[in-house]
C-alpha atoms as a PDB file:
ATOM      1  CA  UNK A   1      17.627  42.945 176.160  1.00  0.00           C
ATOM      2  CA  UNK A   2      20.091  42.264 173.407  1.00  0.00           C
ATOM      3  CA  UNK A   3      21.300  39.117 172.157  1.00  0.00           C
ATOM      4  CA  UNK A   4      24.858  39.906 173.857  1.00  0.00           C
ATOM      5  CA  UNK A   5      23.528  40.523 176.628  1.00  0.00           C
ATOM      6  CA  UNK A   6      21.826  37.081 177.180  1.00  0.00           C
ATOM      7  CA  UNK A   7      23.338  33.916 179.295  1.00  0.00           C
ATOM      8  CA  UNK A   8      21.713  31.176 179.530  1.00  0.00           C
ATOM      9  CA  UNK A   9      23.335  30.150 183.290  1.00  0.00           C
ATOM     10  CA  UNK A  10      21.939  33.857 184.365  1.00  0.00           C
ATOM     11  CA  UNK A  11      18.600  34.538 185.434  1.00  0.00           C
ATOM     12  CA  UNK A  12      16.859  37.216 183.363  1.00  0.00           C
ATOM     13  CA  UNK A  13      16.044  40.673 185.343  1.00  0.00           C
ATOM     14  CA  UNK A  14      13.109  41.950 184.347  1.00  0.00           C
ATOM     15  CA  UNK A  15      13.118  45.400 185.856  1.00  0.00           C
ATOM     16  CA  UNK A  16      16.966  46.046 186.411  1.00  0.00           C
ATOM     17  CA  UNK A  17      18.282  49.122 188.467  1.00  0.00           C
ATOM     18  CA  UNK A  18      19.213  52.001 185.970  1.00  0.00           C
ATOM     19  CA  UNK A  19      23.070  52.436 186.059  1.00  0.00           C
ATOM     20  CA  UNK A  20      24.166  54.755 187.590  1.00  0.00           C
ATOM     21  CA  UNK A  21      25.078  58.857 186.485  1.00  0.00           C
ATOM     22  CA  UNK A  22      28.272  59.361 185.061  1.00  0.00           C
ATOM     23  CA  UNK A  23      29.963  62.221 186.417  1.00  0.00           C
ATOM     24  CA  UNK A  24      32.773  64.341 184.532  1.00  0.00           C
ATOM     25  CA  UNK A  25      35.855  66.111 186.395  1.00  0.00           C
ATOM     26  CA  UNK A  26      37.165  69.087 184.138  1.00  0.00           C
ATOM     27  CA  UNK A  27      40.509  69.467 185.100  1.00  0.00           C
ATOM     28  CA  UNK A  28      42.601  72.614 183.654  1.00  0.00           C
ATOM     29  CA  UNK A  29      45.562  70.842 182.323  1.00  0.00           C
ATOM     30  CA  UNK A  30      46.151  67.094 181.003  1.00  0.00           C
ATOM     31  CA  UNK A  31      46.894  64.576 183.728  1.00  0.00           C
ATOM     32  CA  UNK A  32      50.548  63.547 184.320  1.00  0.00           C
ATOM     33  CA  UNK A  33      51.441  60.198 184.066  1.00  0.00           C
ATOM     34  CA  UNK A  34      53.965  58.004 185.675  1.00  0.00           C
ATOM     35  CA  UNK A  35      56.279  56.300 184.770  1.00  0.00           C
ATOM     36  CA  UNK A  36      56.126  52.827 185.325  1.00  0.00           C
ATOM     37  CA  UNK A  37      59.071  51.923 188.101  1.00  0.00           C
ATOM     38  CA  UNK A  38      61.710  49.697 187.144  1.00  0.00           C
ATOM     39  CA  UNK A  39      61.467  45.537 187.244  1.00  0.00           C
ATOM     40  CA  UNK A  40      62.362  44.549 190.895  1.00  0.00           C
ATOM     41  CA  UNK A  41      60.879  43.435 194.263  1.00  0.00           C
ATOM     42  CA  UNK A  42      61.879  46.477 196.621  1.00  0.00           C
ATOM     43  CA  UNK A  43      65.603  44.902 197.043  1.00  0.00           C
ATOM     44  CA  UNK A  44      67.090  45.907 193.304  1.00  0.00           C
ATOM     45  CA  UNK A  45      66.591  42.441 192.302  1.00  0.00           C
ATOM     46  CA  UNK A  46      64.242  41.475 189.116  1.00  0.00           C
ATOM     47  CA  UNK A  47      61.660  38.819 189.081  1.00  0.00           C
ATOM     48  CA  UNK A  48      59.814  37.547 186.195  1.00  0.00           C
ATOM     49  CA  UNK A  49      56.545  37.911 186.184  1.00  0.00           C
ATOM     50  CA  UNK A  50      56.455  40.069 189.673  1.00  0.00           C
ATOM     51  CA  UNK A  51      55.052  43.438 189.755  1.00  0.00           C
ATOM     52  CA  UNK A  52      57.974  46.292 190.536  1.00  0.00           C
ATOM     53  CA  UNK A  53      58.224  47.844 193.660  1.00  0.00           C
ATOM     54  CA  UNK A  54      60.371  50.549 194.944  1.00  0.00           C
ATOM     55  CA  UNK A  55      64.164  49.788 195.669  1.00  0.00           C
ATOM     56  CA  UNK A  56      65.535  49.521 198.984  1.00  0.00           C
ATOM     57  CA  UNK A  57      67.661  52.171 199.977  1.00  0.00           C
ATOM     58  CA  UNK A  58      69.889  53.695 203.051  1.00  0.00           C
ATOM     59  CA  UNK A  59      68.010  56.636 204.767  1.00  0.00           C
ATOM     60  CA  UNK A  60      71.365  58.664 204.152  1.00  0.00           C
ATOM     61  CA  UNK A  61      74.130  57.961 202.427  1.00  0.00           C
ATOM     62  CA  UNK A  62      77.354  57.424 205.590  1.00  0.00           C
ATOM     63  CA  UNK A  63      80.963  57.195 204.948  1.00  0.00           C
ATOM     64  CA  UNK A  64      82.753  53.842 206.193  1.00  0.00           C
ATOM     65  CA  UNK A  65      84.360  53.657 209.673  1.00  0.00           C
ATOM     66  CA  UNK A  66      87.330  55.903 210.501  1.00  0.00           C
ATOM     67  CA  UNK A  67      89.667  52.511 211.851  1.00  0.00           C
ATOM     68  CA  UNK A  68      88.004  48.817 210.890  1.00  0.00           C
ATOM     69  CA  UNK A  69      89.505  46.139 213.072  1.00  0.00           C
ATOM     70  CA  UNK A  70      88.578  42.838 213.451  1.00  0.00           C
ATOM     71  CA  UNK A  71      87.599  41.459 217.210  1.00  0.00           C
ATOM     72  CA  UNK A  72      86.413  38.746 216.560  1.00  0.00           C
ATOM     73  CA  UNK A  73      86.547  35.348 213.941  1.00  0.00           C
ATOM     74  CA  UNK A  74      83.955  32.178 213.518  1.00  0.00           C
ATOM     75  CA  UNK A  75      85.639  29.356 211.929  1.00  0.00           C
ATOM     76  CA  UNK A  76      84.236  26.240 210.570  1.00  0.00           C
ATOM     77  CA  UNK A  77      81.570  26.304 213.594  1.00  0.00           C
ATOM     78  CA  UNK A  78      79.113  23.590 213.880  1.00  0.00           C
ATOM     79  CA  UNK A  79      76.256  24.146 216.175  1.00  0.00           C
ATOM     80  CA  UNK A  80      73.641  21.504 217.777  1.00  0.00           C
ATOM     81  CA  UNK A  81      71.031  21.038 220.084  1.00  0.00           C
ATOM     82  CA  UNK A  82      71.070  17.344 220.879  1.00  0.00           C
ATOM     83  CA  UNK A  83      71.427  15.324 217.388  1.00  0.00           C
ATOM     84  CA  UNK A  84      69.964  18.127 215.683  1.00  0.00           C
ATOM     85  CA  UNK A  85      72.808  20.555 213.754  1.00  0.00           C
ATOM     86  CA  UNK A  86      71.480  23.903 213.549  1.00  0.00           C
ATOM     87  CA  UNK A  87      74.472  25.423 212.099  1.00  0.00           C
ATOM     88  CA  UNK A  88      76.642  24.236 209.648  1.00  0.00           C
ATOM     89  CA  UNK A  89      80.116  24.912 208.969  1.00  0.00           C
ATOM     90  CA  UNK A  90      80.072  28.828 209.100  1.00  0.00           C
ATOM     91  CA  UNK A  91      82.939  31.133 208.874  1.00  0.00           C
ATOM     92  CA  UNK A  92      83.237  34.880 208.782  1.00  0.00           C
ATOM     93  CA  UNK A  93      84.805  37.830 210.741  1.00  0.00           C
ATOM     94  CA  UNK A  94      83.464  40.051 213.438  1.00  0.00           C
ATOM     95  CA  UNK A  95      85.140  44.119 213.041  1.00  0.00           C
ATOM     96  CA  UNK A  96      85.106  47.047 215.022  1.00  0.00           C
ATOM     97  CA  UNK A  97      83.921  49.931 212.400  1.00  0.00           C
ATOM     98  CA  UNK A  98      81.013  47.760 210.885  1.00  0.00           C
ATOM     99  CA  UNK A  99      77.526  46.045 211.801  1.00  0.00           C
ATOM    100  CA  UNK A 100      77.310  42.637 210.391  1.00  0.00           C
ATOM    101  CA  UNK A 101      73.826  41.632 210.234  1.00  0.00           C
ATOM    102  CA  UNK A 102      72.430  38.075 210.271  1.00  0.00           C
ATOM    103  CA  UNK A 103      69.225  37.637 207.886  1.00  0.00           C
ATOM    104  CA  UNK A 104      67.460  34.367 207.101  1.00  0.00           C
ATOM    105  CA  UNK A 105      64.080  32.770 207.945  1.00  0.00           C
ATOM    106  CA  UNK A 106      62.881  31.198 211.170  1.00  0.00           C
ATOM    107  CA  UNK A 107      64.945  28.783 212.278  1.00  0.00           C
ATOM    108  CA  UNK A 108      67.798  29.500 209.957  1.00  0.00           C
ATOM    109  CA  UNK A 109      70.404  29.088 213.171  1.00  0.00           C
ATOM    110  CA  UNK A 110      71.398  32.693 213.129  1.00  0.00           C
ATOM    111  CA  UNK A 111      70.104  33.550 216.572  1.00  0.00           C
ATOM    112  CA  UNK A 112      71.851  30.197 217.590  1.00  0.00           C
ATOM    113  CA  UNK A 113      75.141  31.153 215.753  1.00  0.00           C
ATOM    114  CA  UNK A 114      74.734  35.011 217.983  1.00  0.00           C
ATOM    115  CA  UNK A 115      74.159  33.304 220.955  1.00  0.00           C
ATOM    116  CA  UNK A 116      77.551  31.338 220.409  1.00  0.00           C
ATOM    117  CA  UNK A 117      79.849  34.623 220.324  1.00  0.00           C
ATOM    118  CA  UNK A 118      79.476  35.071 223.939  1.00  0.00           C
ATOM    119  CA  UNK A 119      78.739  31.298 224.750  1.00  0.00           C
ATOM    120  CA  UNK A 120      74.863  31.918 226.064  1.00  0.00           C
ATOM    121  CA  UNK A 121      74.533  28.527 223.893  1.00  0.00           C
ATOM    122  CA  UNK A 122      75.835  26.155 226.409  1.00  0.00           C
ATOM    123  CA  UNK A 123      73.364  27.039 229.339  1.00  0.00           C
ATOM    124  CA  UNK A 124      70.821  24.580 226.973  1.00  0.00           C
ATOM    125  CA  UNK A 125      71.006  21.385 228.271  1.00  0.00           C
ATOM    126  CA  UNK A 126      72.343  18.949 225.022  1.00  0.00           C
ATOM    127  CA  UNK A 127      74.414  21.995 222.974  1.00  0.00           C
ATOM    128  CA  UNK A 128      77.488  20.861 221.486  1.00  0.00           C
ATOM    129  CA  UNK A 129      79.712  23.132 219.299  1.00  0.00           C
ATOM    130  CA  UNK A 130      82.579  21.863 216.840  1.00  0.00           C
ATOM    131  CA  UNK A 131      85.168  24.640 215.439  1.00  0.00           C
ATOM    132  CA  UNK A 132      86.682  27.737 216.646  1.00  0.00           C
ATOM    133  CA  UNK A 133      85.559  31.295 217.725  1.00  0.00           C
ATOM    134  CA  UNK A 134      88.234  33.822 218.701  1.00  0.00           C
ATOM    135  CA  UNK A 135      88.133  37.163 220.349  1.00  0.00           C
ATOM    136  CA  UNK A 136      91.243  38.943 219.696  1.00  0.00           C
ATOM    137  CA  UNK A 137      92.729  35.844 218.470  1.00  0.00           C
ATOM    138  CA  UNK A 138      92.421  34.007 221.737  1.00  0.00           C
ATOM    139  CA  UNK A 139      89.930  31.233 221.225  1.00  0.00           C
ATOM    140  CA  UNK A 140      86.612  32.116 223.349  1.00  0.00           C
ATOM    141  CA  UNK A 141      87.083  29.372 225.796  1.00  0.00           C
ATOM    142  CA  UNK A 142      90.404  30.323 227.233  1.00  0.00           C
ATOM    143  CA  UNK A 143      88.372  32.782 228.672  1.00  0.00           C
ATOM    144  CA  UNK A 144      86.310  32.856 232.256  1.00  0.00           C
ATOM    145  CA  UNK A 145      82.778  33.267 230.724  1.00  0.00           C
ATOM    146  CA  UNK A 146      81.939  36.859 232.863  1.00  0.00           C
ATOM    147  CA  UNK A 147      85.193  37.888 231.994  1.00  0.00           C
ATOM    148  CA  UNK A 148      84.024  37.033 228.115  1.00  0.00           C
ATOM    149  CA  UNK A 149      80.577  38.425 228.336  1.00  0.00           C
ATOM    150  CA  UNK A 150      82.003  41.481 229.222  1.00  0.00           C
ATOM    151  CA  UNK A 151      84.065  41.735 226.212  1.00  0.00           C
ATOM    152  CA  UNK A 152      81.159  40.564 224.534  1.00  0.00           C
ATOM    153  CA  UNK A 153      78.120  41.794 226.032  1.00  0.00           C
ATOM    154  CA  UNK A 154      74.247  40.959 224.730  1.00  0.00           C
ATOM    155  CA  UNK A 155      71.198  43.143 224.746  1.00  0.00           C
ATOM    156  CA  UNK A 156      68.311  40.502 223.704  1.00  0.00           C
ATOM    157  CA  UNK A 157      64.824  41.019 221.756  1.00  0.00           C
ATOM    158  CA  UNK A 158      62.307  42.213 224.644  1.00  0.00           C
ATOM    159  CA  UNK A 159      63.834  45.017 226.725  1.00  0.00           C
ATOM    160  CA  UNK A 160      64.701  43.617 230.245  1.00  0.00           C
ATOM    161  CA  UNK A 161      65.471  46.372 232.574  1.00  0.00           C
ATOM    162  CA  UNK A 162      66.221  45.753 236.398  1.00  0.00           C
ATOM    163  CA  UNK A 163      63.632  46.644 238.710  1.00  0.00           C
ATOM    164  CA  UNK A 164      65.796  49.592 240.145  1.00  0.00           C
ATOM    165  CA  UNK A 165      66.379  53.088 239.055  1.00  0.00           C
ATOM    166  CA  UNK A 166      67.975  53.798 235.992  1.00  0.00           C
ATOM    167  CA  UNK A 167      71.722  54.765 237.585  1.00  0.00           C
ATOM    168  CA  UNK A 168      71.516  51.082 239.515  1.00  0.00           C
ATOM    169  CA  UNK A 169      70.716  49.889 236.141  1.00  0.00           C
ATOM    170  CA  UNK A 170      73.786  50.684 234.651  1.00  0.00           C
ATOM    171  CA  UNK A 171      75.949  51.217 237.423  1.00  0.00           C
ATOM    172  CA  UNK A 172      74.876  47.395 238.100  1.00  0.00           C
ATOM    173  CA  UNK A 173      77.350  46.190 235.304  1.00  0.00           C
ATOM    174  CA  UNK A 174      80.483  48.424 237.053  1.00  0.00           C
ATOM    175  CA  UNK A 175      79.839  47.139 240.841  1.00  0.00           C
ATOM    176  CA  UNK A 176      82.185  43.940 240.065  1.00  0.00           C
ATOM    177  CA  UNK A 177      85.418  43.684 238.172  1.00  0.00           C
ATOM    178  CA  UNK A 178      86.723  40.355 236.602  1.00  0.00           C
ATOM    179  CA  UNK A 179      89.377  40.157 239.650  1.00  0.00           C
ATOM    180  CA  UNK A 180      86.424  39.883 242.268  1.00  0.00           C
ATOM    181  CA  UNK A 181      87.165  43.679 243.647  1.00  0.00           C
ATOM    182  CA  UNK A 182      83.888  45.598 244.364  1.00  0.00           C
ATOM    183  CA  UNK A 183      83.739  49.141 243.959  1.00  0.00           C
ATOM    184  CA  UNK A 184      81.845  51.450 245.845  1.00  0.00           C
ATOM    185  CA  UNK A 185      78.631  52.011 243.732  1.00  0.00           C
ATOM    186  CA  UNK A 186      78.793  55.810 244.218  1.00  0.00           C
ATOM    187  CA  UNK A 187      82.038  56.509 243.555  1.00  0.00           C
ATOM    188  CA  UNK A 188      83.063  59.961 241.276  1.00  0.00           C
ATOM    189  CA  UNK A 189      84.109  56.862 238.905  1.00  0.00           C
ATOM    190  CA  UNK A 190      81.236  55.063 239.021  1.00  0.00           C
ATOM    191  CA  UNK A 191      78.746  58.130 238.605  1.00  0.00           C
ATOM    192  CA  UNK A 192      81.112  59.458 235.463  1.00  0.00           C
ATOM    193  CA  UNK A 193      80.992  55.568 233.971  1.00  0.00           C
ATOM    194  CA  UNK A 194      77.161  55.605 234.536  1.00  0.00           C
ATOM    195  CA  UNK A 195      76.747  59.142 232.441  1.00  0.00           C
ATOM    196  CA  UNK A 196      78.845  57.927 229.963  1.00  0.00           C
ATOM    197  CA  UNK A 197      77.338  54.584 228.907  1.00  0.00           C
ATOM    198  CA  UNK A 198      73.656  56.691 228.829  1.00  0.00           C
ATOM    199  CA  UNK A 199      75.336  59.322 226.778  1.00  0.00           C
ATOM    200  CA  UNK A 200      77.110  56.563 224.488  1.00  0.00           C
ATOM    201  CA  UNK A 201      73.265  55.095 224.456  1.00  0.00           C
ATOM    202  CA  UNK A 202      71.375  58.360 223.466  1.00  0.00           C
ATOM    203  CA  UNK A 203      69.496  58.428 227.160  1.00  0.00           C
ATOM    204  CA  UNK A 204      71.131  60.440 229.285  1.00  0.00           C
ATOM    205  CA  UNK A 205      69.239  63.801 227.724  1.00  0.00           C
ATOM    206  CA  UNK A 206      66.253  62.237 228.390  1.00  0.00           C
ATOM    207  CA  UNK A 207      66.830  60.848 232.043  1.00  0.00           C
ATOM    208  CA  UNK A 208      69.730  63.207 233.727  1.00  0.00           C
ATOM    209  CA  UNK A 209      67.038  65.022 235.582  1.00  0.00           C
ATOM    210  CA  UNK A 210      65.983  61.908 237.696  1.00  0.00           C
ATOM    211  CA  UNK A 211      68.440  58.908 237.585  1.00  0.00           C
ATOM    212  CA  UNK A 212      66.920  57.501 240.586  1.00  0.00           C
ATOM    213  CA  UNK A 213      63.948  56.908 238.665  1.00  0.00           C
ATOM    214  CA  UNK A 214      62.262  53.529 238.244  1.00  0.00           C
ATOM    215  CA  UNK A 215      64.097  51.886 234.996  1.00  0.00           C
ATOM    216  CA  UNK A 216      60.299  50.343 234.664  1.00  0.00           C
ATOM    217  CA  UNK A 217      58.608  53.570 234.253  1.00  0.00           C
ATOM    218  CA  UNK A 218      60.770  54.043 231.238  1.00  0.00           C
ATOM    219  CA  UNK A 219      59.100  53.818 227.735  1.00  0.00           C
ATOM    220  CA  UNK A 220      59.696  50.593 225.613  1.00  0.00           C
ATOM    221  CA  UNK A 221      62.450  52.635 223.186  1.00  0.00           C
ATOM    222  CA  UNK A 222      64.173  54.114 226.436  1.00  0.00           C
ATOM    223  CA  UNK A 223      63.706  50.598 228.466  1.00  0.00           C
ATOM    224  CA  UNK A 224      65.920  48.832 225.218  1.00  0.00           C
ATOM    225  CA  UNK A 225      68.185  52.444 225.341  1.00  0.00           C
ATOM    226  CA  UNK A 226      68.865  51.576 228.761  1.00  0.00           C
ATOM    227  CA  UNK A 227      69.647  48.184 228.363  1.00  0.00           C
ATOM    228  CA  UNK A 228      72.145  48.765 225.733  1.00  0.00           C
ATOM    229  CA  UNK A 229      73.699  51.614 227.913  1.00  0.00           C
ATOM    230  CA  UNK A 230      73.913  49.046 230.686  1.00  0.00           C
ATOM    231  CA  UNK A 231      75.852  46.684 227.874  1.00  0.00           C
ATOM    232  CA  UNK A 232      78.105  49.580 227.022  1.00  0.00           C
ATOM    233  CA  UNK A 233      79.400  50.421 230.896  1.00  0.00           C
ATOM    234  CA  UNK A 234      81.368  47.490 230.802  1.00  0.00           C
ATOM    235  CA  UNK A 235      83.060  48.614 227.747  1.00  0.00           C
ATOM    236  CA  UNK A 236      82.987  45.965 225.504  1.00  0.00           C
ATOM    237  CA  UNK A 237      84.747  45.086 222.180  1.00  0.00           C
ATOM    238  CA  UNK A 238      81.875  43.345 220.942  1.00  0.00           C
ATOM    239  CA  UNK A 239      77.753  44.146 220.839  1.00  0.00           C
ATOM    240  CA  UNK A 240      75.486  41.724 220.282  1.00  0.00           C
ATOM    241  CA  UNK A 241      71.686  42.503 219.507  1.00  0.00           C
ATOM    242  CA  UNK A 242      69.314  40.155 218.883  1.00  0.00           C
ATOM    243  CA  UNK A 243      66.140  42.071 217.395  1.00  0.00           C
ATOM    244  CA  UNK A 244      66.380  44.271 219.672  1.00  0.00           C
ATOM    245  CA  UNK A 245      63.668  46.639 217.605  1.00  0.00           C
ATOM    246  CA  UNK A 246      60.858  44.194 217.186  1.00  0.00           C
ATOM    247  CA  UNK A 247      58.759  45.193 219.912  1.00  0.00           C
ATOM    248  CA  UNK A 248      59.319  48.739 219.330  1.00  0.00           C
ATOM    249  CA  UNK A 249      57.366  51.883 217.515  1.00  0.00           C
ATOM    250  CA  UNK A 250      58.868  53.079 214.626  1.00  0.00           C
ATOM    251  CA  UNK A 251      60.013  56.185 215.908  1.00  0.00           C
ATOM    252  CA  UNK A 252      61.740  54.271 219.032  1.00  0.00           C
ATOM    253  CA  UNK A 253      62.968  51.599 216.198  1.00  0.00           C
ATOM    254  CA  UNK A 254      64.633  54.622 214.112  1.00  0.00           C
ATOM    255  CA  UNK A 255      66.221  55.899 217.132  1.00  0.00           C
ATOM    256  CA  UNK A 256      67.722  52.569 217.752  1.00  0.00           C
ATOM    257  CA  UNK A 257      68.660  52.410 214.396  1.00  0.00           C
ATOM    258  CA  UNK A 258      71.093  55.637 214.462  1.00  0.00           C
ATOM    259  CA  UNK A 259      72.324  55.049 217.586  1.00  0.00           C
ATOM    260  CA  UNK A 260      73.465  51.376 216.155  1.00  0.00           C
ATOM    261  CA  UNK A 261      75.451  53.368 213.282  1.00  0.00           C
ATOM    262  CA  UNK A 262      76.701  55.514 215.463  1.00  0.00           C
ATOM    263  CA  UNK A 263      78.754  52.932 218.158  1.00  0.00           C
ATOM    264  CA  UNK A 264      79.996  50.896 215.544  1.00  0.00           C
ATOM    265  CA  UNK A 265      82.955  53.366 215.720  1.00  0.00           C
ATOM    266  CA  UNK A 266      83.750  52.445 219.100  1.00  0.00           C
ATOM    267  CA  UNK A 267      82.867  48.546 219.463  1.00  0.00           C
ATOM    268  CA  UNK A 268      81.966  45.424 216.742  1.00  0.00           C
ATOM    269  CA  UNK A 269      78.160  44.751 216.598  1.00  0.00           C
ATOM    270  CA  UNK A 270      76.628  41.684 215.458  1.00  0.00           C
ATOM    271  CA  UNK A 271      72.602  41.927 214.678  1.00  0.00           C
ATOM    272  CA  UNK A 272      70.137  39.436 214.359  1.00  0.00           C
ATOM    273  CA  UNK A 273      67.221  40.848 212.120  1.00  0.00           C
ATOM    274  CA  UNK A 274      63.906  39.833 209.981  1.00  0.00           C
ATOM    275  CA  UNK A 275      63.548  43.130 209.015  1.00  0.00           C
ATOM    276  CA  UNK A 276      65.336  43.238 204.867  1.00  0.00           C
ATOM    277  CA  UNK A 277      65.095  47.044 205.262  1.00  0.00           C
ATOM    278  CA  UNK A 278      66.289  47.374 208.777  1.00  0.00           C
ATOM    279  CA  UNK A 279      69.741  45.361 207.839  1.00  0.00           C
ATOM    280  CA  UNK A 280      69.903  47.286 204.747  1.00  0.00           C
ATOM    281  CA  UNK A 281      69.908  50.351 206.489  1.00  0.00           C
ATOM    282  CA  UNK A 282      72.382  49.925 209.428  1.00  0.00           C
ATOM    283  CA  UNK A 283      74.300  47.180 208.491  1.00  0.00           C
ATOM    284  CA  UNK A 284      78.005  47.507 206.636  1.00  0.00           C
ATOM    285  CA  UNK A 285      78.207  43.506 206.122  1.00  0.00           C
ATOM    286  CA  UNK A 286      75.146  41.395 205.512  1.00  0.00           C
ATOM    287  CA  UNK A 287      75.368  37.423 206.249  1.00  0.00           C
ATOM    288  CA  UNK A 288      72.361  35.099 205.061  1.00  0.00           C
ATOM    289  CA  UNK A 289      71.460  31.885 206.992  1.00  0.00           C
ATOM    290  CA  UNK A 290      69.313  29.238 205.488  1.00  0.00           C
ATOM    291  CA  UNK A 291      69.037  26.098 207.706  1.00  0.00           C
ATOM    292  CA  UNK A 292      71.815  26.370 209.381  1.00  0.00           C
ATOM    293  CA  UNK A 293      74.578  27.021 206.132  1.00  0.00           C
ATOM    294  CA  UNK A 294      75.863  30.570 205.676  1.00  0.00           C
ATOM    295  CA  UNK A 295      74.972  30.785 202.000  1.00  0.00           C
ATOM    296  CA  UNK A 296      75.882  33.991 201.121  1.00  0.00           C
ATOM    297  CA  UNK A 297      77.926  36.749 202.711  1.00  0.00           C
ATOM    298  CA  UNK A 298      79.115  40.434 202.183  1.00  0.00           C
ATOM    299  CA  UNK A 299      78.908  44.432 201.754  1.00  0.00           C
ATOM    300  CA  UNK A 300      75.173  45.310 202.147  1.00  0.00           C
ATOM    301  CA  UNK A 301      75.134  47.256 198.767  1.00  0.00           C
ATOM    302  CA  UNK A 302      75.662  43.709 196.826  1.00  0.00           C
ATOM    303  CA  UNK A 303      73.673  41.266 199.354  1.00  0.00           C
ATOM    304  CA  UNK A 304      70.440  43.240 198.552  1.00  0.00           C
ATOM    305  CA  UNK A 305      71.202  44.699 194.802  1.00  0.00           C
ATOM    306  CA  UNK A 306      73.048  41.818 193.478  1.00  0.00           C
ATOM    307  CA  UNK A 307      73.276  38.646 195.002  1.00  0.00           C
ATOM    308  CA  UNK A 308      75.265  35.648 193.704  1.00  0.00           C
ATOM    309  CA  UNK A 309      73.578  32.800 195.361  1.00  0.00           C
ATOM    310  CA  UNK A 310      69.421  31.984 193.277  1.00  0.00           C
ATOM    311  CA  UNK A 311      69.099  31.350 197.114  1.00  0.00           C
ATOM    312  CA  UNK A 312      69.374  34.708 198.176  1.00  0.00           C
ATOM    313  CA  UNK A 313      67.742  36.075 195.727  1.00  0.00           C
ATOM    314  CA  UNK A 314      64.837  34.474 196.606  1.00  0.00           C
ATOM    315  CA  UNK A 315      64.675  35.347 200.128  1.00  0.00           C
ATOM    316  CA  UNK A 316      65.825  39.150 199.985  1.00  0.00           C
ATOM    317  CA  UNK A 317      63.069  39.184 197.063  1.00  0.00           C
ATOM    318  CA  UNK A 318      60.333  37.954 199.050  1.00  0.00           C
ATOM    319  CA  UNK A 319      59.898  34.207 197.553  1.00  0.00           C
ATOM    320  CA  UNK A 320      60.095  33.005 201.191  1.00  0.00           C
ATOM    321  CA  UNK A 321      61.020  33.294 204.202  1.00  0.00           C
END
């Protein structure tokens, strides 16, 4: 044993293991090697010291909405539950022809701030709300609350089907008007409304040949399908989606995904998200949350490439959150 090989905190092995047979690959042409990617985190933003990653990006490049019109506006809202303010002076529109997306850590009030649109925030005992919301300029309370949650329907973060078939599913949301006239649940209407929200939803292929199915035999990506379809037959101006991919596959997830691109055309949706890529994909308008302040919003594009806030930054790079 050599002198470089000796330590004196190491015991000596007397009969060590031989090591072990080098083997050569002959390879007909030099290797290529990459290039090393640009400085960034996966978002387009650099960090010292951080090994790059691949940049975010859109799965395909999509033109803006044909007719962008704003449905609804938060102003200066203050949220809390009991003493305890869990938003904090937020403002920003609500338009027909984009998805806005709400990103920010756990507890960051942006499921809080969701719930608010539709007013599913004061059936907690102790919620208390300073500020105004508007939908179509009217502020939300003028408004009987069925009468508003139709305008502004909700499709929440586990799917929640009915147990009945798929048709009573939907056809559920047309049975009652705001004026307290039923309709007769198999009416030509009724069947054509009931086609047209599964259609809207991306279902209808998949279920015309049985719509008296059980809606709880569906898959978990058709269950969430469904329940957005059953949002959509009451024609709303406004959808609001609170995660409603994170108990999906990815397949079910991208399906989701398109279909969310695809109604912004027709109504305003609002969605809650942890998921950087998700909201980078789908959504036109990004707004970040942390506790409770609206720190940063805007296009999607600059939220993820080029942030102005260190705050942001931070969280679409990974830092925490």
């Amino acid at each position: 044993m050599s002198d470089r090989d000796y330590h004196p905190d190491l015991p000596v092995r007397e009969h060590s293991a031989p090591p072990p047979p080098i083997r050569r690959i002959v390879v007909d042409r030099h290797p290529h090697v990459a290039e090393p990617a640009s400085a960034g985190n996966g978002t387009g933003v650099a960090i010292p010291g951080r090994p790059a990653t691949p940049s975010l990006a859109r799965s395909a490049a999509r033109p803006p909405a044909a007719n962008v019109v704003e449905r609804m506006r938060v102003e200066s809202v203050w949220l809390a539950y009991g003493d305890n303010w869990v938003v904090r002076d937020v403002s920003l529109p609500v338009r027909q022809g984009e998805v806005l997306a709400l990103i920010g850590a756990s507890g960051s009030g942006k499921t809080t701030l969701l719930r608010s649109l539709n007013r599913l925030t004061e059936i907690t005992t102790g919620a208390a709300r300073a500020g105004r919301i508007t939908l179509d300029g009217a502020d939300i309370h003028e408004f009987e609350v069925t009468e508003l949650r139709r305008k502004v329907s909700m499709v929440f973060q586990q799917p929640n089907p009915f147990p009945m078939s798929i048709f009573d599913n939907v056809g559920y949301a047309l049975a009652e008007r705001p004026q307290g006239r039923r309709r007769r649940r198999r009416s030509a209407a009724i069947e054509q409304a009931v086609v047209d929200a599964l259609r809207r939803a991306g279902l209808y292929d998949e279920v015309a040949e049985n719509l008296e199915r059980s809606a709880l035999r569906l898959s978990g990506g058709q269950q969430q399908r469904l329940c957005i379809a059953r949002a959509l037959a009451a024609e709303p101006e406004v959808l609001l989606l609170d995660e409603p991919c994170s108990a999906l596959d990815p397949i079910s997830t991208a399906t989701i995904e398109e279909l969310i691109v695809a109604l912004r055309e027709s109504v305003a949706v609002v969605i809650v998200t942890h998921n950087l890529q998700q909201a980078l994909r789908v959504a036109d308008h990004v707004a970040f949350m942390h506790l409770g302040e609206l720190v940063e919003y805007g296009p999607a594009e600059q939220v993820f490439e080029h942030p102005v806030e260190q705050r942001t930054r931070d969280y679409v790079s990974g830092a925490f959150g």
